[in-house]
Protein backbone atom coordinates (compact mmCIF):
# COMPACT_ATOMS: atom_id res chain seq x y z
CA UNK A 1 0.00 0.00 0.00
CA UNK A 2 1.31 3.19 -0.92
CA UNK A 3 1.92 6.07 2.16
CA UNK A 4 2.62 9.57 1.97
CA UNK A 5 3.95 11.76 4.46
CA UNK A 6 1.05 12.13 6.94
CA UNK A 7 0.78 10.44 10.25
CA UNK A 8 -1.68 7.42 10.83
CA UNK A 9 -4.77 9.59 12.78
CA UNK A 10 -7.01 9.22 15.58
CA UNK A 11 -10.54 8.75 14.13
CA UNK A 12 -12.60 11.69 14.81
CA UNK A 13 -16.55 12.38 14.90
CA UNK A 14 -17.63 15.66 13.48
CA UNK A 15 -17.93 15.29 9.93
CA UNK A 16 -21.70 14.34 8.23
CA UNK A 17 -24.45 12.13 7.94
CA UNK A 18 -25.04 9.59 5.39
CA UNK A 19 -28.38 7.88 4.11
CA UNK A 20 -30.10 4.42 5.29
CA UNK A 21 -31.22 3.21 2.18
CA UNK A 22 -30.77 -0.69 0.37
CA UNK A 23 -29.09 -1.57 -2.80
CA UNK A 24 -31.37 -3.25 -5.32
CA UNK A 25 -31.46 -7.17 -5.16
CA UNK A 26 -29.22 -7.86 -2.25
CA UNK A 27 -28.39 -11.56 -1.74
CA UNK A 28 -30.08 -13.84 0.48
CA UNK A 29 -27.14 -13.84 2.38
CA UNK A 30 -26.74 -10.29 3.06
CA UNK A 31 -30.19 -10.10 5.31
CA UNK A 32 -29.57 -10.18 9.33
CA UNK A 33 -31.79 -9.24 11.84
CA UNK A 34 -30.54 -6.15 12.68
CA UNK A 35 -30.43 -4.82 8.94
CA UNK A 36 -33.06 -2.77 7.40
CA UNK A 37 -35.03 -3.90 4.89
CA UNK A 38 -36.70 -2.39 1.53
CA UNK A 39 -39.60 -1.67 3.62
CA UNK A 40 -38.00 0.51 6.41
CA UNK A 41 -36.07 3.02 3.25
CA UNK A 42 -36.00 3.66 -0.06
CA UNK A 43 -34.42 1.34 -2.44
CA UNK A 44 -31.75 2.71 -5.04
CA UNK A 45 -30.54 0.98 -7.94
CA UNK A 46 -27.89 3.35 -9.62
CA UNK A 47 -24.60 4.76 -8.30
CA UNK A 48 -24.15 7.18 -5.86
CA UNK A 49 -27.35 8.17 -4.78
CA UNK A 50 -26.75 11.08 -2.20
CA UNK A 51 -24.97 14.19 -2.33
CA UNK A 52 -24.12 15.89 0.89
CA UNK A 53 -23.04 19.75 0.28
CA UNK A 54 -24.32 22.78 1.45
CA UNK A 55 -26.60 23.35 -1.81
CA UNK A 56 -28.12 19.76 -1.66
CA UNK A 57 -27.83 18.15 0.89
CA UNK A 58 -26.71 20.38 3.90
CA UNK A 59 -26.76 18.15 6.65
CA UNK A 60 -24.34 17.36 10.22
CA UNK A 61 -22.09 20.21 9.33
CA UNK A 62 -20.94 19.75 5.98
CA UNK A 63 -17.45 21.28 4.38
CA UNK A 64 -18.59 23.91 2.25
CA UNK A 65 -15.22 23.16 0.44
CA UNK A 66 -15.97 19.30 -0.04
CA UNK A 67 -18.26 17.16 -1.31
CA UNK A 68 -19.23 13.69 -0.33
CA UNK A 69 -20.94 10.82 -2.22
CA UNK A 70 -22.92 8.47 -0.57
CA UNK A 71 -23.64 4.55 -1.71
CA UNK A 72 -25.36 2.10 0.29
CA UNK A 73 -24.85 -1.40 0.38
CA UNK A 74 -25.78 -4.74 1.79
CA UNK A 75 -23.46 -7.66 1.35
CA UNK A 76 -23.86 -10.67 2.05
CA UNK A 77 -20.88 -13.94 1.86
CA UNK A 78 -18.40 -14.10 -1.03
CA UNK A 79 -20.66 -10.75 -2.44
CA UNK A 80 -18.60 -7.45 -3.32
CA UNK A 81 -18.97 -4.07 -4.68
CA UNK A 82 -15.61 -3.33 -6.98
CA UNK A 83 -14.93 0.47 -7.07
CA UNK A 84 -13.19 1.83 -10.82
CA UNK A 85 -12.15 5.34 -10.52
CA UNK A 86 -9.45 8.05 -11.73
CA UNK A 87 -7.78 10.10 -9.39
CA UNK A 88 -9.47 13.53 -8.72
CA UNK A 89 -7.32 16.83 -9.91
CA UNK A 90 -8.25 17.90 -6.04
CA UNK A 91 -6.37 18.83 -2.93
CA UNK A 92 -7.46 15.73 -1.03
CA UNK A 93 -9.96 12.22 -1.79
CA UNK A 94 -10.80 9.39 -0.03
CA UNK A 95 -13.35 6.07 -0.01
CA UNK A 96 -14.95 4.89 3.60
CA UNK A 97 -16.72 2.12 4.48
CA UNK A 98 -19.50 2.62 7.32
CA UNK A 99 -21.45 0.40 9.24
CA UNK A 100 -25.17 0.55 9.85
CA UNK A 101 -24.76 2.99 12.84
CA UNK A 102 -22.48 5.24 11.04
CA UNK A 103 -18.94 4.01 12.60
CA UNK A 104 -15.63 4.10 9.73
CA UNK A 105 -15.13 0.03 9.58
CA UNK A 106 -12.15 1.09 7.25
CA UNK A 107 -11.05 3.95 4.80
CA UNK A 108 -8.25 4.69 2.13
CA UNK A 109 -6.90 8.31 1.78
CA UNK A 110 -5.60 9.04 -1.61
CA UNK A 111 -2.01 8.20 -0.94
CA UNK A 112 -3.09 4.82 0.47
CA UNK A 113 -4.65 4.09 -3.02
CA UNK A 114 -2.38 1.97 -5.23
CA UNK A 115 -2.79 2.68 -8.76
CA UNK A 116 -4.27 0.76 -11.72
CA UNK A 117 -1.20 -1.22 -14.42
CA UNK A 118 -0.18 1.51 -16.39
CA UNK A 119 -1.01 4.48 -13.84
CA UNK A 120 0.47 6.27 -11.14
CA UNK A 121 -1.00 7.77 -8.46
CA UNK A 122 -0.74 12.10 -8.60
CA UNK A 123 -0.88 11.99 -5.21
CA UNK A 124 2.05 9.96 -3.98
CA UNK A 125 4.27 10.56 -6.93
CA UNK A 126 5.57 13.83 -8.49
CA UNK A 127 6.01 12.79 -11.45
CA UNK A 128 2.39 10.80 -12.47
CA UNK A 129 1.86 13.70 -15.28
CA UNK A 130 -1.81 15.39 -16.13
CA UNK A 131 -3.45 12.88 -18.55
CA UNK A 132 -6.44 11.51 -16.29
CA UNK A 133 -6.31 8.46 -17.93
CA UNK A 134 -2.89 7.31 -16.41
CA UNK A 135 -4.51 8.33 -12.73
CA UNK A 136 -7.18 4.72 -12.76
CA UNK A 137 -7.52 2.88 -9.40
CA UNK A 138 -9.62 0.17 -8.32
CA UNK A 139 -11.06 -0.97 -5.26
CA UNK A 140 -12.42 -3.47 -3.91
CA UNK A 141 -15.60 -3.81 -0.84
CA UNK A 142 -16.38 -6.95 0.53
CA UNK A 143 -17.68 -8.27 3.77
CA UNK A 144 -15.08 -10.99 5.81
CA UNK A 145 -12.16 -9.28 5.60
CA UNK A 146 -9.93 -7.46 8.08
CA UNK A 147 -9.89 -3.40 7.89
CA UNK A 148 -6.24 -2.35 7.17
CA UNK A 149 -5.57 -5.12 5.01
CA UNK A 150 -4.15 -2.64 2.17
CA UNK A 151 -4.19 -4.07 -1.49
CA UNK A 152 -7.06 -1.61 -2.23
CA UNK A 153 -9.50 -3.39 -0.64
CA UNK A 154 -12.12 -1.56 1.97
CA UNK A 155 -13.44 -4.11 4.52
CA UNK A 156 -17.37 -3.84 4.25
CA UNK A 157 -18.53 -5.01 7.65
CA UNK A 158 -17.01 -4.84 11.16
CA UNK A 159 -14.75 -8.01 12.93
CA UNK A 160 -15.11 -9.77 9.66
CA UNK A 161 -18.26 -10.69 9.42
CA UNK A 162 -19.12 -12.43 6.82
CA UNK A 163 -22.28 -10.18 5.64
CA UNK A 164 -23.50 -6.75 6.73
CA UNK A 165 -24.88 -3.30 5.27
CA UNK A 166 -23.34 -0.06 5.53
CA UNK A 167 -22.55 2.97 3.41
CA UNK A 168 -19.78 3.74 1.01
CA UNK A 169 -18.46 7.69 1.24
CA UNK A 170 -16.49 9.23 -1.86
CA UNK A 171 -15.00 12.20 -0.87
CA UNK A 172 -13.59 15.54 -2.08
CA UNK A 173 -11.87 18.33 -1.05
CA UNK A 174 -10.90 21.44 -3.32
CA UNK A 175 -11.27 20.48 -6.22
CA UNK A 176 -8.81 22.33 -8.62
CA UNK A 177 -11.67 23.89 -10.69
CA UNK A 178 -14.05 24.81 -7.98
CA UNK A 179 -17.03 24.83 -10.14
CA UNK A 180 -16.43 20.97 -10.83
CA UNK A 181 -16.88 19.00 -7.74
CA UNK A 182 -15.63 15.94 -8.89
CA UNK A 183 -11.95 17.19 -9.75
CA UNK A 184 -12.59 17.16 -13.88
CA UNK A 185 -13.44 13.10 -13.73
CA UNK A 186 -16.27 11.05 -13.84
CA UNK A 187 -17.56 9.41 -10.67
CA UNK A 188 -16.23 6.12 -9.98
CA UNK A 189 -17.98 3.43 -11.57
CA UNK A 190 -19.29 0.61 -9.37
CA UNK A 191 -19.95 -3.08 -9.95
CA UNK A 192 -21.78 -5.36 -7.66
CA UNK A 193 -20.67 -8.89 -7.78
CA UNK A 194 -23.43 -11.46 -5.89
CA UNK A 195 -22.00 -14.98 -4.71
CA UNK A 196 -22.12 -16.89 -7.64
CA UNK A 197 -23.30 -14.34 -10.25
CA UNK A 198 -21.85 -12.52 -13.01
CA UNK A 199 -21.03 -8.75 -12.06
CA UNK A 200 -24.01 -6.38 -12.85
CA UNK A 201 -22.57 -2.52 -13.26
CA UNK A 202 -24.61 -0.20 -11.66
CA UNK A 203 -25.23 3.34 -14.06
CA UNK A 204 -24.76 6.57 -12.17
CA UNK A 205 -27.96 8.46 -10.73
CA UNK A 206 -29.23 11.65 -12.70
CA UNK A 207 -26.70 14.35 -10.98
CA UNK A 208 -29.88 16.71 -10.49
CA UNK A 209 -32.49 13.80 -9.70
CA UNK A 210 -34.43 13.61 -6.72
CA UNK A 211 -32.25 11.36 -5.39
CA UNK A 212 -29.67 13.51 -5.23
CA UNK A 213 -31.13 16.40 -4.57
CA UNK A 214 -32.44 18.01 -1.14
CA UNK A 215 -36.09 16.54 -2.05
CA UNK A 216 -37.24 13.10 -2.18
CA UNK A 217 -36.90 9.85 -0.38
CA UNK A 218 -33.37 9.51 0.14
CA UNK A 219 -32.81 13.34 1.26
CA UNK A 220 -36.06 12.21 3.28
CA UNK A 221 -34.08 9.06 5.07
CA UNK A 222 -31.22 11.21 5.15
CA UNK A 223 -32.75 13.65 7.53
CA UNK A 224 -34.54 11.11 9.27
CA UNK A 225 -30.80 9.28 9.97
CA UNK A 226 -29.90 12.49 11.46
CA UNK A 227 -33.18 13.58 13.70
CA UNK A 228 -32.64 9.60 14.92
CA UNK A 229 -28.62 9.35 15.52
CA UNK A 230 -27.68 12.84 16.49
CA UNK A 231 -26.09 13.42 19.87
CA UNK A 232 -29.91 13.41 21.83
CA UNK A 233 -30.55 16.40 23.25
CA UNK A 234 -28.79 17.82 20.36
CA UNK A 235 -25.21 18.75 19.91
CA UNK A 236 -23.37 17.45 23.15
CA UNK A 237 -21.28 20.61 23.26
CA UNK A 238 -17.05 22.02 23.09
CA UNK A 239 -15.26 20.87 26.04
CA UNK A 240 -16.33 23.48 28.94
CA UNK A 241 -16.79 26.17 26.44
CA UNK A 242 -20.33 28.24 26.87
CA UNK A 243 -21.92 30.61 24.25
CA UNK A 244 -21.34 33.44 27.16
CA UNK A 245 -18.47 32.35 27.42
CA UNK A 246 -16.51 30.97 24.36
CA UNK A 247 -13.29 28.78 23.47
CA UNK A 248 -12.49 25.82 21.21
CA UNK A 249 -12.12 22.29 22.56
CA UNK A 250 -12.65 19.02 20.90
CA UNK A 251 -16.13 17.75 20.83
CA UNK A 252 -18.10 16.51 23.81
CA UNK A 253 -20.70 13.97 22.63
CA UNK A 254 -20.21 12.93 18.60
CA UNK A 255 -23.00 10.19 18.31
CA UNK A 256 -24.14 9.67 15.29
CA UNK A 257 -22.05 12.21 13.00
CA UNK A 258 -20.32 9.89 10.64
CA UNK A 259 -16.47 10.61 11.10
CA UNK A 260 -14.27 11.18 8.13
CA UNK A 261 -11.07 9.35 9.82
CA UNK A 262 -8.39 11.96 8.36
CA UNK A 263 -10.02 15.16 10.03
CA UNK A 264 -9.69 16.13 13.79
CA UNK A 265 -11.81 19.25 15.45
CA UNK A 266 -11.91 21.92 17.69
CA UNK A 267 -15.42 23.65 18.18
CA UNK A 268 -16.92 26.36 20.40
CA UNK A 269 -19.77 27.21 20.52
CA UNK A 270 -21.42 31.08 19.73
CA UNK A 271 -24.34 33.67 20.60
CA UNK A 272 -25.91 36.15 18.75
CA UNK A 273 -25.97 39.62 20.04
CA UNK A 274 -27.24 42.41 18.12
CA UNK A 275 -24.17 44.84 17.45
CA UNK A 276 -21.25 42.25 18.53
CA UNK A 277 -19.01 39.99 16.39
CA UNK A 278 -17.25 37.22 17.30
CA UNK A 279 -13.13 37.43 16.51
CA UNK A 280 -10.99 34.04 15.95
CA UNK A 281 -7.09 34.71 15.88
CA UNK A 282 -4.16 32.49 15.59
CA UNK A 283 -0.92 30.98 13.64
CA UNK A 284 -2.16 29.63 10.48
CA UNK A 285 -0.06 25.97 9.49
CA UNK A 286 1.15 25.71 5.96
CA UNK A 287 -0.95 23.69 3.62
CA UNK A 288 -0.40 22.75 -0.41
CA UNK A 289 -2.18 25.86 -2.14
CA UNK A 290 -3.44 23.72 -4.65
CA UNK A 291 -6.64 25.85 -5.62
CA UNK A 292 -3.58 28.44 -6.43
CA UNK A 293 -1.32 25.93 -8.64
CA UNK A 294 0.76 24.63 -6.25
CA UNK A 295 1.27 20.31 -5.93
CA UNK A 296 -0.50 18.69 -3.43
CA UNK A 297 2.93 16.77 -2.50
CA UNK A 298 4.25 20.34 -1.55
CA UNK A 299 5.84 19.55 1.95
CA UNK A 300 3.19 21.51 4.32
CA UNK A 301 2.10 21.13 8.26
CA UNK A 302 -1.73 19.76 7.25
CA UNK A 303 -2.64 18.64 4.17
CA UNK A 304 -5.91 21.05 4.38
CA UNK A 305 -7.53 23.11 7.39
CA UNK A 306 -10.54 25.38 7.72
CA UNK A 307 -12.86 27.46 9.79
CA UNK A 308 -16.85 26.85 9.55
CA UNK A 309 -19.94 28.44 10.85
CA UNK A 310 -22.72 25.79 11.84
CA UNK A 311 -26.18 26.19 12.59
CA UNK A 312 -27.03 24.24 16.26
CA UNK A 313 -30.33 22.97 15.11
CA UNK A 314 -31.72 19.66 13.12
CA UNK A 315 -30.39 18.86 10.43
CA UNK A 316 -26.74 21.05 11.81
CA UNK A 317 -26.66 22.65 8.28
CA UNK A 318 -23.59 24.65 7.51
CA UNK A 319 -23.71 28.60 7.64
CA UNK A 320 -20.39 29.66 5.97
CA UNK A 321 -16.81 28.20 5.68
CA UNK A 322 -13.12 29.92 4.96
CA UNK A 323 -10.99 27.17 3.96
CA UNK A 324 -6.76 27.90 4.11
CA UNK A 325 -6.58 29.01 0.39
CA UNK A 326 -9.71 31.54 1.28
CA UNK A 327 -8.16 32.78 5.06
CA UNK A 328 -5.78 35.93 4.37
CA UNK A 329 -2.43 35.96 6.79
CA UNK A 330 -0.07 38.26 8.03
CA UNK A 331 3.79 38.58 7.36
CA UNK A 332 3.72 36.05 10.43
CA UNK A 333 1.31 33.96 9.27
CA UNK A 334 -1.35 34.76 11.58
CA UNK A 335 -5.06 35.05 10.49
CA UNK A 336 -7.86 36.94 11.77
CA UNK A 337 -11.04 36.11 11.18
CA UNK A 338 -14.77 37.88 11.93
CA UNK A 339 -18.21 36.15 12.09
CA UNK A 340 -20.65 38.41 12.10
CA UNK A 341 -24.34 38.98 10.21
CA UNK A 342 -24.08 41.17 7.37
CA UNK A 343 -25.37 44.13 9.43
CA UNK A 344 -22.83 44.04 12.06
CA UNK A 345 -20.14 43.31 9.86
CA UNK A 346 -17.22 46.01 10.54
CA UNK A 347 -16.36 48.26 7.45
CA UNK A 348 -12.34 46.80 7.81
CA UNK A 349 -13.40 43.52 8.06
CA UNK A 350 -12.04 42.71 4.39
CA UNK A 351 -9.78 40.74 2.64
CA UNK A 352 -7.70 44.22 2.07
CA UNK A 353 -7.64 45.13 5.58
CA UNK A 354 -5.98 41.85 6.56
CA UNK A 355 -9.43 40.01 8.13
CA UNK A 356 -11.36 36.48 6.44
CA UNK A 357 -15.24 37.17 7.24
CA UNK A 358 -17.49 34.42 8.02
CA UNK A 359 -21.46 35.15 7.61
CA UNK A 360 -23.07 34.60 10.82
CA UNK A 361 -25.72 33.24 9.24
CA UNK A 362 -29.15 32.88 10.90
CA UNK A 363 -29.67 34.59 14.33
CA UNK A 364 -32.12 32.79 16.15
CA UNK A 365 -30.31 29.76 16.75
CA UNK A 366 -27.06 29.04 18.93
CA UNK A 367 -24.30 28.70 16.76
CA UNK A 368 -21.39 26.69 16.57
CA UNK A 369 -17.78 27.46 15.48
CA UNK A 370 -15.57 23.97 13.90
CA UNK A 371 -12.06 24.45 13.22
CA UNK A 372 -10.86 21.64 10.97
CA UNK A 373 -7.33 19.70 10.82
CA UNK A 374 -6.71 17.01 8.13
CA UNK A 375 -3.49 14.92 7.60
CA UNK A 376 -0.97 16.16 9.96
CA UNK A 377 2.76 16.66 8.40
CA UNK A 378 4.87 13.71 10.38
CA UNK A 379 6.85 16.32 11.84
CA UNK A 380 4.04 19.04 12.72
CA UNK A 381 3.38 18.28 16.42
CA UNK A 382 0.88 21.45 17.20
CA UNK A 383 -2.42 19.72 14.74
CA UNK A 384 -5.67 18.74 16.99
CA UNK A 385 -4.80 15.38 16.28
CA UNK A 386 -1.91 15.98 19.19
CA UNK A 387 -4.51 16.95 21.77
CA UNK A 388 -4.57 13.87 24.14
CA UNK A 389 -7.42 12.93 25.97
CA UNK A 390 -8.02 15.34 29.26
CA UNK A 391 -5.26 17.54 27.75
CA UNK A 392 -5.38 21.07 27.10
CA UNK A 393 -5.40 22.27 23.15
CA UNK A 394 -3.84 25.74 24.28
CA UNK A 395 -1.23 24.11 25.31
CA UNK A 396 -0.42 21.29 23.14
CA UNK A 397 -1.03 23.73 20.17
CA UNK A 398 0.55 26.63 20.96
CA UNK A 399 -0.04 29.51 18.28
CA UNK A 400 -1.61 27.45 16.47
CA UNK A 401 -4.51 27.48 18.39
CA UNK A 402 -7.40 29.67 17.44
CA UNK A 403 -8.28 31.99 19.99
CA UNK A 404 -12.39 33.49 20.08
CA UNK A 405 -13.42 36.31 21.58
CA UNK A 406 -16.71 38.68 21.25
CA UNK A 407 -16.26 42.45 20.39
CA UNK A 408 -18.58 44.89 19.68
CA UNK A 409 -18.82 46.11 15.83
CA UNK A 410 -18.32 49.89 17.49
CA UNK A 411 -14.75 48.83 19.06
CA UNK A 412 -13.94 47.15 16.18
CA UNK A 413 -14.60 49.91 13.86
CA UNK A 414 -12.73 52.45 16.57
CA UNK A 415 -9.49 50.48 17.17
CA UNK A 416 -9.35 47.47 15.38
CA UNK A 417 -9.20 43.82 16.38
CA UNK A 418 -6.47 44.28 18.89
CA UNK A 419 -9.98 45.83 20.63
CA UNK A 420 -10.99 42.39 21.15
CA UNK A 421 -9.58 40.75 24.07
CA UNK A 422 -10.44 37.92 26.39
């Protein structure tokens, strides 16, 4: 199996929420008790069936700079789904294999993906050239087999059991044309192989069909998914960290939020007040500008890392994101960011002026503040994915860590961010 440069991670658990729904024609052997049948959600028979992204699908605090496809499956003995796809001209991709309750059984990041005969992989070689059709991969998910057993092949169920259902994710970050999700390639294609039977390929469902869109049965389930497996009592909460009183800690309660396994998170949670913004400041970590040009292989701290505004309410939707391409810095490499509404919104807080604003979004919800780190550098020791349990991210991060603080929009205006002070 191929590796890159970025350290093995612990598996976090704010990321997004996939659908419950059935492939078509499952095998006998696929059925258990505890599975859901055709009767309990809809039943899909193309590829890919749900998009999660803030204009479809906006669900369990989405990236605003990804997208993820979603493709359910239940397997049963010597069954397997076999994945063909061409590396994404993107700043990051990966496949994920979830079980029924929304747990990573096992996952490949791009670097981890060995290439097809004849390709190379743009994404742990240099030199693997542009031509998309010397970046093929396949893949291979099946249910009995050990996750992290490499050779391409994504372990469908859990302790190797020999049948199961679960969920697929295809993911994408930054794509290099940002008005082409998919990184300028088709979707993978996907062929289900039954015990005993001949594959059947499976064509892709319509990109603008219900099914794929924020209406219809499978946006329907996936909201449903999300009222039923969310932290109860809704979002558990950032470490001690109050509205009143703000500051980012990793998650309290992540139940339910299907984990993308290469991110870590610091959150804090916010309150609207008419006439006050909220100010994040800190050390920004390098990261391959690839939206600008520059190689993903570029030797950088995290391979990506961002700063969203979330929405504390069913279905957690996603208010407005700054990834590190978007985020202006100083000569020191600090950033400075403001959420605020539109209203509020300081006249210097621009791009010119040296500040990244977020939209507050709306104001009559508690909101809630997700700084993201994916793929910590082997050598870059200050990432969220350092923070032990029970320790302290101020301290294990150093200036890397963001710090929040409210200020009202007529400070701000007077004197400036350095106005704004815990």
């Amino acid at each position: 199996m191929l590796r890159g440069p970025w350290r093995t991670l612990k598996v976090s658990a704010l990321a997004w929420l996939g659908v419950v729904t059935v492939l078509a024609a499952p095998s006998a052997a696929a059925g258990t008790a505890g599975d859901r049948t055709a009767g309990d959600a809809p039943q899909v028979s193309c590829a890919w069936p749900a998009v999660v992204a803030p204009g479809r699908l906006n669900i369990a605090f989405p990236e605003s700079n990804a997208t993820y496809w979603l493709m359910p499956y239940r397997l049963g003995e010597g069954d397997r789904i076999v994945v063909n796809g061409t590396y994404p001209a993107a700043r990051f991709t990966s496949l994920t294999a979830y079980d029924a309750k929304g747990s990573p059984i096992d996952s490949l990041a791009d670097d981890q993906i060995a290439p097809s005969a004849g390709s190379m992989n743009p994404f742990a070689v240099p030199d693997a050239g542009p031509n998309p059709a010397r970046h093929r991969y396949r893949v291979t998910l099946k249910p009995g087999t050990e996750p992290g057993s490499g050779q391409n092949t994504l372990a469908a169920t859990a302790k190797g059991a020999a049948s199961g259902s679960g969920w697929l994710a295809l993911r994408i970050y930054v794509p290099d044309r940002q008005s082409d999700p998919t990184g300028g390639v088709a979707l993978p294609t996907l062929s289900v192989q039954r015990h005993g039977s001949a594959a059947k390929s499976l064509s892709a469902c319509p990109r603008s069909g219900s099914t794929q869109g924020p209406a219809g049965p499978v946006a329907d389930e996936a909201r449903s998914v999300v009222e039923k497996y969310a932290p109860r009592g809704g979002f558990g909460g950032c470490g001690a960290a109050t509205a009143s009183d703000p500051g980012f800690a990793e998650p309290n309660k992540t139940g339910g939020l299907f984990p993308n396994p290469y991110n870590a998170y610091l959150c804090t949670p916010l309150a609207y007040k008419e006439g006050r913004v909220a100010v994040v400041r800190g050390k920004a970590p390098t990261f391959p500008d690839t939206a600008n040009g520059q190689s993903v292989l570029t030797k950088s701290q995290l391979r990506y890392w961002s700063l969203c505004q979330n929405q504390v309410r069913l279905p957690y939707p996603v208010s407005s994101c700054a990834a590190d391409f978007q985020t202006v810095r100083n000569k020191d490499g600090r950033y400075t960011y403001v959420v605020s509404t539109k209203q509020d919104r300081p006249a210097d807080a621009t791009m010119e002026h040296g500040v990244t604003w977020l939209d507050w979004g709306p104001t009559n919800v508690e909101s809630l503040l997700i700084m993201r780190n994916m793929l910590p550098e082997r050598s870059f020791t200050n990432a969220v994915q350092d923070v032990g349990k029970g320790e302290d991210p101020a301290k294990v991060m150093g200036a890397y860590y963001p710090i929040v603080t409210y200020c009202t929009k007529a400070s701000f205006d007077k004197s400036g961010p350095g106005s704004c002070t815990a």
